[in-house]
N, C-alpha and C. Protein backbone atom coordinates (compact mmCIF):
# COMPACT_ATOMS: atom_id res chain seq x y z
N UNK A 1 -3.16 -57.31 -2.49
CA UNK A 1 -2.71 -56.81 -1.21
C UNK A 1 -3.93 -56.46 -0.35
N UNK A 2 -4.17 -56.89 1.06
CA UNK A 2 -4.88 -56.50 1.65
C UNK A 2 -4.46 -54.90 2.76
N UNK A 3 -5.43 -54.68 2.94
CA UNK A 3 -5.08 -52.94 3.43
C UNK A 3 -5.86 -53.39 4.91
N UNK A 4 -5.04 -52.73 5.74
CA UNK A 4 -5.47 -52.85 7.15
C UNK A 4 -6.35 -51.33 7.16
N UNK A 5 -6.64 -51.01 8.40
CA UNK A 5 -7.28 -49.72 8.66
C UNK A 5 -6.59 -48.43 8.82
N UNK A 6 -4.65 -48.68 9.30
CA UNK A 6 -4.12 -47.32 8.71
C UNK A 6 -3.94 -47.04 7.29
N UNK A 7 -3.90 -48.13 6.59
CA UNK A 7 -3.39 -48.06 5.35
C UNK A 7 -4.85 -47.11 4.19
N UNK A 8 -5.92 -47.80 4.79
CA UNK A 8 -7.30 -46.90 4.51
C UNK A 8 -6.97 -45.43 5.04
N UNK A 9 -6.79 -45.43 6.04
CA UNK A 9 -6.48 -43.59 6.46
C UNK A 9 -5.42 -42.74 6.01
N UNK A 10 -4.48 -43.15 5.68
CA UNK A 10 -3.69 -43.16 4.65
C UNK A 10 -3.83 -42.46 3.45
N UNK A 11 -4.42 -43.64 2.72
CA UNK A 11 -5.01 -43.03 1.43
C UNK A 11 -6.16 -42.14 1.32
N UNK A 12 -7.41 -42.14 2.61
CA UNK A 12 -8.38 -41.23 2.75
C UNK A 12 -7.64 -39.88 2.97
N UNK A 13 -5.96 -39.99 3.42
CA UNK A 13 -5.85 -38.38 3.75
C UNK A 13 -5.14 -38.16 2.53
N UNK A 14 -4.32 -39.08 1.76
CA UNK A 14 -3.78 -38.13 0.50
C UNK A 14 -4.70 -37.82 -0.72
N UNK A 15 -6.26 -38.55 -0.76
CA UNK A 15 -7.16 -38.14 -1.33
C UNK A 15 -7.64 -37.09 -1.35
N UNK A 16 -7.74 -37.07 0.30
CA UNK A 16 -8.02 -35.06 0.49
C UNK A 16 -7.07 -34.71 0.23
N UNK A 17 -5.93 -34.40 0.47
CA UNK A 17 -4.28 -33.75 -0.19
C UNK A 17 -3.21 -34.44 -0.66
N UNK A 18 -3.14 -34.68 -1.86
CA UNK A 18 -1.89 -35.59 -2.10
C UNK A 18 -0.55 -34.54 -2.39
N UNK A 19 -0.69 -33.98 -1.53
CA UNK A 19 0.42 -32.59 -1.54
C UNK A 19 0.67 -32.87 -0.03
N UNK A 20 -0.15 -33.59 0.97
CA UNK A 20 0.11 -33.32 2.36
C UNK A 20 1.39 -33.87 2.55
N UNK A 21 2.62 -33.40 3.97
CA UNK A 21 3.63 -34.04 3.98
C UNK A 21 3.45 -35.39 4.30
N UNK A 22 4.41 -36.21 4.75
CA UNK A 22 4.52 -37.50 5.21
C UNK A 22 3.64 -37.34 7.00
N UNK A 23 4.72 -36.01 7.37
CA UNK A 23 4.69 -35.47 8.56
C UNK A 23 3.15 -35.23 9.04
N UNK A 24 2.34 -34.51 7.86
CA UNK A 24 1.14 -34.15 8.42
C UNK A 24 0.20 -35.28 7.71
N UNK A 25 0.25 -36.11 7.18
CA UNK A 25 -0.42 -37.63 6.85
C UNK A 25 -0.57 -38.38 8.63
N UNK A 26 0.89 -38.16 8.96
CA UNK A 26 1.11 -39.06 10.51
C UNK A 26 0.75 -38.34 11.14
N UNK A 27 0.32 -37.36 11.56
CA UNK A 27 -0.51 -36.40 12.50
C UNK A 27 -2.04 -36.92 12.38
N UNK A 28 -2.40 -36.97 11.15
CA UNK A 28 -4.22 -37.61 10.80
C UNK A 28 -4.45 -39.02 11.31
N UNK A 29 -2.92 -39.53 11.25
CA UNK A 29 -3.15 -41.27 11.12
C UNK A 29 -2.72 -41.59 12.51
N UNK A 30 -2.11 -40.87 13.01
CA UNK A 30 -1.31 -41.61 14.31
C UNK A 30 0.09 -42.57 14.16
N UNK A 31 0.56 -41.57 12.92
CA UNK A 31 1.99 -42.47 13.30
C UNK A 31 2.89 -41.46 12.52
N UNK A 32 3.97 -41.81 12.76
CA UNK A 32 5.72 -41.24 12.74
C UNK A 32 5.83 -40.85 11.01
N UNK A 33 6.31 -39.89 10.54
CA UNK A 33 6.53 -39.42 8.80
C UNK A 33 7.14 -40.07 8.35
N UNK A 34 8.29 -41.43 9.05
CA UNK A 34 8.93 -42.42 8.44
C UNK A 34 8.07 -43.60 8.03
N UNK A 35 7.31 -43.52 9.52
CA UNK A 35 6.19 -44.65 9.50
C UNK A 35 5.39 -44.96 8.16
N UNK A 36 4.86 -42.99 7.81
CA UNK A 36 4.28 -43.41 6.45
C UNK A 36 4.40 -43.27 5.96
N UNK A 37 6.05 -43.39 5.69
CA UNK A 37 6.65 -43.06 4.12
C UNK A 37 6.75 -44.67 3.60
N UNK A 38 6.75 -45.28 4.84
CA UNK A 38 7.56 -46.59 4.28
C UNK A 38 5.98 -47.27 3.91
N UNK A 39 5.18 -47.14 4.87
CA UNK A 39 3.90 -47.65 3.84
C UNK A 39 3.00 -47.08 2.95
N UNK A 40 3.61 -45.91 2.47
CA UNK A 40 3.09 -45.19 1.31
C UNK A 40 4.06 -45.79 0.40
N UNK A 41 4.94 -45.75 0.09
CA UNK A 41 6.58 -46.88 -0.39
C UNK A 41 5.81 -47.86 -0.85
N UNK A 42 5.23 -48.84 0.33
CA UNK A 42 4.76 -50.18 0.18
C UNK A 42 3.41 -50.32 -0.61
N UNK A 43 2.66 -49.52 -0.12
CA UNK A 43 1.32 -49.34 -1.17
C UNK A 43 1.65 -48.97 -2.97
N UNK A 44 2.52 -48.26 -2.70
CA UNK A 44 2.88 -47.39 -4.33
C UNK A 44 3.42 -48.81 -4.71
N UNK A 45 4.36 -49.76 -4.17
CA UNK A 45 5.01 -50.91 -4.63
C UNK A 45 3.68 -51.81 -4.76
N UNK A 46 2.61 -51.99 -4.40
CA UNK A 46 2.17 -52.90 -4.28
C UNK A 46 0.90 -52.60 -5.72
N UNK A 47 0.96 -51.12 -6.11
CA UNK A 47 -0.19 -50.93 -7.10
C UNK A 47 -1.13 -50.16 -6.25
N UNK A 48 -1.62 -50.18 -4.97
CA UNK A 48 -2.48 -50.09 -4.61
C UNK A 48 -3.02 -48.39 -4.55
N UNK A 49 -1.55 -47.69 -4.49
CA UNK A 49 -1.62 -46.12 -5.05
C UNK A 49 -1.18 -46.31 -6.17
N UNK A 50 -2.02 -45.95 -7.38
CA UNK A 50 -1.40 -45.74 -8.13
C UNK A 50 -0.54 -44.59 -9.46
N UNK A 51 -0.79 -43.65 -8.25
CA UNK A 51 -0.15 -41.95 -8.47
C UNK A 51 -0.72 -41.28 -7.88
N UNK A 52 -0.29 -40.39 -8.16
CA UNK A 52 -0.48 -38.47 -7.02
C UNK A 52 -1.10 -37.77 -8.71
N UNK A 53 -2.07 -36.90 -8.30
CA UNK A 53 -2.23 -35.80 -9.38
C UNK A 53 -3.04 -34.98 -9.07
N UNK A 54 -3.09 -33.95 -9.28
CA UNK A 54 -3.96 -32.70 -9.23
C UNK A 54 -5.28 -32.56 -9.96
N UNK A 55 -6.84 -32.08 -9.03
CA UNK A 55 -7.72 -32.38 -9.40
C UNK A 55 -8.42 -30.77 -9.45
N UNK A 56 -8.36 -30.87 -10.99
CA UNK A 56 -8.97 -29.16 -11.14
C UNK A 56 -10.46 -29.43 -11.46
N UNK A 57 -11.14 -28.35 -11.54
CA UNK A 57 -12.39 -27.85 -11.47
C UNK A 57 -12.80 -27.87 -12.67
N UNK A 58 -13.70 -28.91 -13.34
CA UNK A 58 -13.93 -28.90 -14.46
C UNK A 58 -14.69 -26.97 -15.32
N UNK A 59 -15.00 -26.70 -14.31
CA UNK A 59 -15.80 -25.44 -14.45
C UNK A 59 -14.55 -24.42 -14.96
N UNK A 60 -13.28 -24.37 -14.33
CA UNK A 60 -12.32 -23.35 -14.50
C UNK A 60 -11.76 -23.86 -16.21
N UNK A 61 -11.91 -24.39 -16.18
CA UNK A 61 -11.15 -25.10 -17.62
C UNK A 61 -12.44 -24.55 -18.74
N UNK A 62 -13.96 -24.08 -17.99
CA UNK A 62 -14.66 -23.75 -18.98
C UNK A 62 -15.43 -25.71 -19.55
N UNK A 63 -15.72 -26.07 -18.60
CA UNK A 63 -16.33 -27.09 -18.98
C UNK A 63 -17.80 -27.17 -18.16
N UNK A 64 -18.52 -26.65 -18.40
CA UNK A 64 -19.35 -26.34 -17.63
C UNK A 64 -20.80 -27.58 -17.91
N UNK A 65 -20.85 -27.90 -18.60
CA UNK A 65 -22.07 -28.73 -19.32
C UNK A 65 -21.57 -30.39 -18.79
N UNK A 66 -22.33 -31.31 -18.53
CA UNK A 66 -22.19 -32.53 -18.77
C UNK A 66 -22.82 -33.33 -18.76
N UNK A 67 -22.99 -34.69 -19.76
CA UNK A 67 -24.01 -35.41 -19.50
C UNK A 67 -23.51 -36.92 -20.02
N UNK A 68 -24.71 -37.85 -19.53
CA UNK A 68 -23.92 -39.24 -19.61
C UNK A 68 -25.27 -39.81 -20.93
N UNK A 69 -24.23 -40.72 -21.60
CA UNK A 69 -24.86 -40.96 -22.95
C UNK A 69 -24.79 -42.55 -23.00
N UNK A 70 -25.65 -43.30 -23.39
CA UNK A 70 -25.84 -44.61 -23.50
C UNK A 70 -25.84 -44.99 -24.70
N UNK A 71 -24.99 -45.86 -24.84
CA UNK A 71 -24.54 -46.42 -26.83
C UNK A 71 -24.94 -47.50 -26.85
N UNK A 72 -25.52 -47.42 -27.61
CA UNK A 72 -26.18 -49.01 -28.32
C UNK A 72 -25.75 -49.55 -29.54
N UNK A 73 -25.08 -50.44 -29.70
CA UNK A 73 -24.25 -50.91 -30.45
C UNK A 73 -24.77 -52.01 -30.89
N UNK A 74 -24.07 -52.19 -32.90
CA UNK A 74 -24.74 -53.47 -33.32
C UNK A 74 -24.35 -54.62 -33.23
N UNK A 75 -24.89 -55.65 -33.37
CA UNK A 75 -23.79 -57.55 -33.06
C UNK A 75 -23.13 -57.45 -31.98
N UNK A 76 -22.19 -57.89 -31.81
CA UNK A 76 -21.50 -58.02 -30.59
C UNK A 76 -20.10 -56.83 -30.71
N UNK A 77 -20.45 -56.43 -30.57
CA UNK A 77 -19.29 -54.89 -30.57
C UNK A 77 -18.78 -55.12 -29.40
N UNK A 78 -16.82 -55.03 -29.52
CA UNK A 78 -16.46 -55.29 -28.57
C UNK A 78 -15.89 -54.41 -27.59
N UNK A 79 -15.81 -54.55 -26.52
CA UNK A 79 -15.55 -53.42 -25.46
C UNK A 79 -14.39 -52.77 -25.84
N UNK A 80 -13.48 -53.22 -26.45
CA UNK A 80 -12.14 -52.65 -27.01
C UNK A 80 -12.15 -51.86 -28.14
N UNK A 81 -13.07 -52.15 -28.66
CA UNK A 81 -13.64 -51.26 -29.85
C UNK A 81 -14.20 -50.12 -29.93
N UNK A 82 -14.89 -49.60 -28.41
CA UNK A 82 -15.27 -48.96 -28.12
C UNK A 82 -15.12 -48.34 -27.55
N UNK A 83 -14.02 -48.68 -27.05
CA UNK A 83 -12.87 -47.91 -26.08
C UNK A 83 -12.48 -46.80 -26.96
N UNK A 84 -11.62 -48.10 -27.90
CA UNK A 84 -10.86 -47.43 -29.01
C UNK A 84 -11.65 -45.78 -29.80
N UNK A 85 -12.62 -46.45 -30.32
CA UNK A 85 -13.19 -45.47 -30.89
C UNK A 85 -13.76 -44.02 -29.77
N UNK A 86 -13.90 -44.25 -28.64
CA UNK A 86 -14.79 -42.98 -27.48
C UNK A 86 -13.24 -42.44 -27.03
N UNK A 87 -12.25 -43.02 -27.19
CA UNK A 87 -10.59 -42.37 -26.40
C UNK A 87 -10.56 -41.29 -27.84
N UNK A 88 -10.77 -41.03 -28.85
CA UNK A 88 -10.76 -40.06 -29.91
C UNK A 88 -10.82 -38.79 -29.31
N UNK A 89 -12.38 -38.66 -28.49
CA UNK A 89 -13.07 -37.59 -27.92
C UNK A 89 -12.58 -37.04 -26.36
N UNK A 90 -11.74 -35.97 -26.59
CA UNK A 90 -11.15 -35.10 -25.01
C UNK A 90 -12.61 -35.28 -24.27
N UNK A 91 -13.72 -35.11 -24.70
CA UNK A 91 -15.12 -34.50 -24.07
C UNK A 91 -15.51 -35.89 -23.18
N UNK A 92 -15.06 -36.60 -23.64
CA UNK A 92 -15.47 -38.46 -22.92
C UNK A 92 -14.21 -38.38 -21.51
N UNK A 93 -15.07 -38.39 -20.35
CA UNK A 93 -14.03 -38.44 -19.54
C UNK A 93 -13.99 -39.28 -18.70
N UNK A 94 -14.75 -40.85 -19.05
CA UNK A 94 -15.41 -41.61 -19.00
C UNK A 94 -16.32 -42.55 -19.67
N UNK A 95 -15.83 -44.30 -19.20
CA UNK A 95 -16.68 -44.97 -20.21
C UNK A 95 -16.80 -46.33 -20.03
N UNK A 96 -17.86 -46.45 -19.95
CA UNK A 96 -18.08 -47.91 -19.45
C UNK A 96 -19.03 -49.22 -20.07
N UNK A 97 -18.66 -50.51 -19.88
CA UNK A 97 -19.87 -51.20 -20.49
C UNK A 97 -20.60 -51.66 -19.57
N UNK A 98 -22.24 -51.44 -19.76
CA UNK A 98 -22.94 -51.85 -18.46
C UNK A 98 -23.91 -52.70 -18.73
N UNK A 99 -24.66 -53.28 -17.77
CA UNK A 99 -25.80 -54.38 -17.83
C UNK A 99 -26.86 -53.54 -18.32
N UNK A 100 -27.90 -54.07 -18.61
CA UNK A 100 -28.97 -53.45 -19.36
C UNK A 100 -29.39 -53.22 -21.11
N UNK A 101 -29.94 -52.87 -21.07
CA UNK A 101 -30.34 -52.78 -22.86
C UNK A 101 -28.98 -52.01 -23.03
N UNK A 102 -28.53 -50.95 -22.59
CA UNK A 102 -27.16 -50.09 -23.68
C UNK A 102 -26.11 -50.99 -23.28
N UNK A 103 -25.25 -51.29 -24.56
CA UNK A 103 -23.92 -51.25 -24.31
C UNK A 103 -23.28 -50.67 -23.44
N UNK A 104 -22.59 -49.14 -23.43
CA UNK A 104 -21.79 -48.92 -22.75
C UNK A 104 -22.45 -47.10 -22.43
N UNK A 105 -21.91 -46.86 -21.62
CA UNK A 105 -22.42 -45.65 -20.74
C UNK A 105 -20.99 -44.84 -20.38
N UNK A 106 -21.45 -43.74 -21.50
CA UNK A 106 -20.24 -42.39 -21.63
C UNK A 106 -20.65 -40.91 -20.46
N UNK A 107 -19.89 -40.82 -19.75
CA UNK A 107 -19.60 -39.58 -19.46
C UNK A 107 -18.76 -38.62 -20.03
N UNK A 108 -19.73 -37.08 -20.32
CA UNK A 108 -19.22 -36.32 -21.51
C UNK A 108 -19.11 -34.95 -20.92
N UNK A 109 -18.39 -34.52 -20.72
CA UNK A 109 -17.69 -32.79 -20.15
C UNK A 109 -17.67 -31.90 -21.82
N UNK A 110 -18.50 -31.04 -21.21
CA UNK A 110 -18.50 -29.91 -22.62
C UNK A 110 -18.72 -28.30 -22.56
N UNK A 111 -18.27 -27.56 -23.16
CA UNK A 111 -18.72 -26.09 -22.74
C UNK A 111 -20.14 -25.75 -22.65
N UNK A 112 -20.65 -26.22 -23.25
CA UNK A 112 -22.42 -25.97 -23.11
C UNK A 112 -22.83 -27.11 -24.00
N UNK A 113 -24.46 -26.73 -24.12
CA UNK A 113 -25.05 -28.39 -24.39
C UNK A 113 -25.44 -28.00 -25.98
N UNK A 114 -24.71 -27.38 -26.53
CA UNK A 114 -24.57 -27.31 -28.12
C UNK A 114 -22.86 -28.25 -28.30
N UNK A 115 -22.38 -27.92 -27.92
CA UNK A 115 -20.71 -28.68 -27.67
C UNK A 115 -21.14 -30.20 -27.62
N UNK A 116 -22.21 -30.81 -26.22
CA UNK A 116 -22.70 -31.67 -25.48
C UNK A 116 -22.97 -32.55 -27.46
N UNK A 117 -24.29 -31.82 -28.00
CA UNK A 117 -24.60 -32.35 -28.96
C UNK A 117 -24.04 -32.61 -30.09
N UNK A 118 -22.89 -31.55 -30.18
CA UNK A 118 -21.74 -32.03 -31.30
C UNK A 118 -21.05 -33.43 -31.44
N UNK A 119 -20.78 -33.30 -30.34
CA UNK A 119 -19.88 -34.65 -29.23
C UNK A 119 -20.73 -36.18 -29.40
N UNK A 120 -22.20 -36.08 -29.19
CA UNK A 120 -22.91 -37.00 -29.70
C UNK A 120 -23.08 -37.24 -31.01
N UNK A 121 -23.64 -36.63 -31.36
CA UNK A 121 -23.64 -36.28 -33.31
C UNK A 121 -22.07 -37.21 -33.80
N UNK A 122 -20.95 -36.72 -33.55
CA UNK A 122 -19.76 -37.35 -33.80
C UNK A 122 -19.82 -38.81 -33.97
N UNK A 123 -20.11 -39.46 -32.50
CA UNK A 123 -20.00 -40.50 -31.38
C UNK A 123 -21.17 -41.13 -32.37
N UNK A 124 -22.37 -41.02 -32.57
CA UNK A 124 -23.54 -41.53 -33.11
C UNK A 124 -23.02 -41.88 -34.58
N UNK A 125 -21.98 -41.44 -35.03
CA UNK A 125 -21.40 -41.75 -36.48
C UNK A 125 -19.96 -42.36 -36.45
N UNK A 126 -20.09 -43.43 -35.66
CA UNK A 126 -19.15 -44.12 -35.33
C UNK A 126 -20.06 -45.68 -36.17
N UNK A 127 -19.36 -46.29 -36.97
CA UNK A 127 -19.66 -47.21 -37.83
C UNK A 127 -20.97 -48.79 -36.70
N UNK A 128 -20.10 -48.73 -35.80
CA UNK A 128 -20.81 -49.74 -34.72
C UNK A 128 -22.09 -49.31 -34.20
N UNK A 129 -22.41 -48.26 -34.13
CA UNK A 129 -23.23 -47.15 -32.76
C UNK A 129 -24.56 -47.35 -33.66
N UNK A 130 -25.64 -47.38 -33.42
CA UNK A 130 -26.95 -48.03 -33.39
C UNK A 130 -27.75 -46.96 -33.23
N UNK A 131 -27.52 -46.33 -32.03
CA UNK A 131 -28.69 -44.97 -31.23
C UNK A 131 -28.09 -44.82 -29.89
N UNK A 132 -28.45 -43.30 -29.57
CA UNK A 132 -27.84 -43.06 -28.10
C UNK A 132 -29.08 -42.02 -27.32
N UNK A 133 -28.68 -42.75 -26.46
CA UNK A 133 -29.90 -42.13 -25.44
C UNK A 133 -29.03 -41.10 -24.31
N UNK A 134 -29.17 -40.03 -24.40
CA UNK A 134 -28.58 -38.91 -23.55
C UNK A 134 -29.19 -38.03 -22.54
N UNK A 135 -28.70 -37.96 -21.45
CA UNK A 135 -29.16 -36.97 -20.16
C UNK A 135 -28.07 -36.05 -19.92
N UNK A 136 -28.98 -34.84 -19.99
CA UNK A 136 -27.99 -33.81 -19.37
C UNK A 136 -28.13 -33.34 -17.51
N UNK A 137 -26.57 -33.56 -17.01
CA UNK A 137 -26.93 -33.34 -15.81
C UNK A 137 -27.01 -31.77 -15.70
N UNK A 138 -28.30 -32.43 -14.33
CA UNK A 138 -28.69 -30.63 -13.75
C UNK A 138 -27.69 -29.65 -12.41
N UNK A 139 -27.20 -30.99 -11.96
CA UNK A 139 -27.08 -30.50 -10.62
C UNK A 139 -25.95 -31.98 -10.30
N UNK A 140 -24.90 -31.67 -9.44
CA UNK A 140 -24.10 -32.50 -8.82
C UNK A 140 -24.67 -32.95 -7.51
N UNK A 141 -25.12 -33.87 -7.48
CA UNK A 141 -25.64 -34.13 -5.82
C UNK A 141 -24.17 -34.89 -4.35
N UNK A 142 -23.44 -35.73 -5.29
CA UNK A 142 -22.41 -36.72 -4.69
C UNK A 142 -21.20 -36.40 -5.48
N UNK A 143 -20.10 -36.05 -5.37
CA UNK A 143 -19.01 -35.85 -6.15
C UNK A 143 -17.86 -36.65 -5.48
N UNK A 144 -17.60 -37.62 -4.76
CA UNK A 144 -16.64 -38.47 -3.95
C UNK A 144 -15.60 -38.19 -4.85
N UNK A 145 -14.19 -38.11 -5.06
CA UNK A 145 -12.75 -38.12 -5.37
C UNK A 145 -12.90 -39.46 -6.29
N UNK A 146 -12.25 -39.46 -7.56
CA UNK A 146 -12.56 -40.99 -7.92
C UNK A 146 -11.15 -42.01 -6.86
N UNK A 147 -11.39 -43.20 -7.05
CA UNK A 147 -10.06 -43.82 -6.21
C UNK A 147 -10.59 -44.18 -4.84
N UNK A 148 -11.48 -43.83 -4.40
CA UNK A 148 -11.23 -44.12 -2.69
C UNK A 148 -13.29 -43.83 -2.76
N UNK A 149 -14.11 -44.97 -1.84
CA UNK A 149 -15.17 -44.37 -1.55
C UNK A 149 -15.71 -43.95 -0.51
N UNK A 150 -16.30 -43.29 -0.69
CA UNK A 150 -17.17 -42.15 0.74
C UNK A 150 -17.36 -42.76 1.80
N UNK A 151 -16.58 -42.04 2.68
CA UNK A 151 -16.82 -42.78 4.34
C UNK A 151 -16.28 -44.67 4.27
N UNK A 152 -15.24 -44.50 3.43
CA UNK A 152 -15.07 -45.78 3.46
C UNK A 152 -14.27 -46.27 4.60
N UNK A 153 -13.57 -45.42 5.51
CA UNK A 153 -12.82 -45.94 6.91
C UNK A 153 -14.35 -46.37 7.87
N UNK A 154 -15.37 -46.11 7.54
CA UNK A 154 -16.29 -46.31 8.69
C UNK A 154 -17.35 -47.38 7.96
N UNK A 155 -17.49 -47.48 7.23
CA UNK A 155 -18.03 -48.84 6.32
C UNK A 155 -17.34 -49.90 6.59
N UNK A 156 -15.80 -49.93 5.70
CA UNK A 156 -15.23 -51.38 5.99
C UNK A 156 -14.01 -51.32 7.48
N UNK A 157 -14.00 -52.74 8.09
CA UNK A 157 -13.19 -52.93 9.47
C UNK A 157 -14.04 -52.58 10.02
């Protein structure tokens, strides 16, 4: 499905509130609460939303620590495998396979960076896993909403 430029504003405003009404979506966008019910309707039909949910504060939950970990894996270890095995861990809240020497590149949420190292320690004794190279973040610089990217009504169209 291609998305015109209300359909981007749209989703840029239920990103900021997916609690906002229909009513106050069409106040941001310039059109009628029927208007964007029926293409919020049409987007949700089309995949292109693909739910509403509430985005808490990793900090209130007591997750205060996090860091991203690079797995290096032996033979050809397959991405499904690794899925499989990193979906075990609540602390993985995130996971990917990337270009470069590592396999795949974990993002890890933990109460502090003794938790952080448990979590690796675990992960590192996973039968496939080789060695992991880990950074703990210091500081959040960019935090964009996942789903939608930054300033993306003024980038694309």
């Amino acid at each position: 499905m291609e998305l015109d430029r209300l359909d981007r504003d749209i989703i840029a405003a239920l990103v900021d509130d997916a609690r906002a009404t229909y009513a106050e979506v069409g106040q941001v966008v310039g059109l009628s609460a029927s208007a964007v019910k029926r293409r919020v309707d049409r987007l949700r039909a089309s995949g292109a939303i693909t739910g509403f949910s509430a985005r808490v504060s990793p900090e209130a939950l007591g997750w205060t620590t996090e860091a991203y970990v690079e797995l290096f894996c032996q033979g050809k270890t397959k991405p499904a495998d690794i899925a499989l095995a990193v979906a075990k861990f609540p602390e993985v809240v995130g996971a990917a396979t990337i270009t470069g020497e590592a396999d795949a590149l974990l993002h890890i949420r933990a109460t502090d960076v003794r938790h952080v190292e448990r979590v690796i320690e675990r992960i590192a004794a996973e039968a496939f896993v080789v060695r992991t190279k880990s950074a703990i973040v210091l500081s959040r610089l960019v935090d964009a909403p996942s789903g939608v990217l930054r300033n993306e009504t003024r980038l694309i169209g």
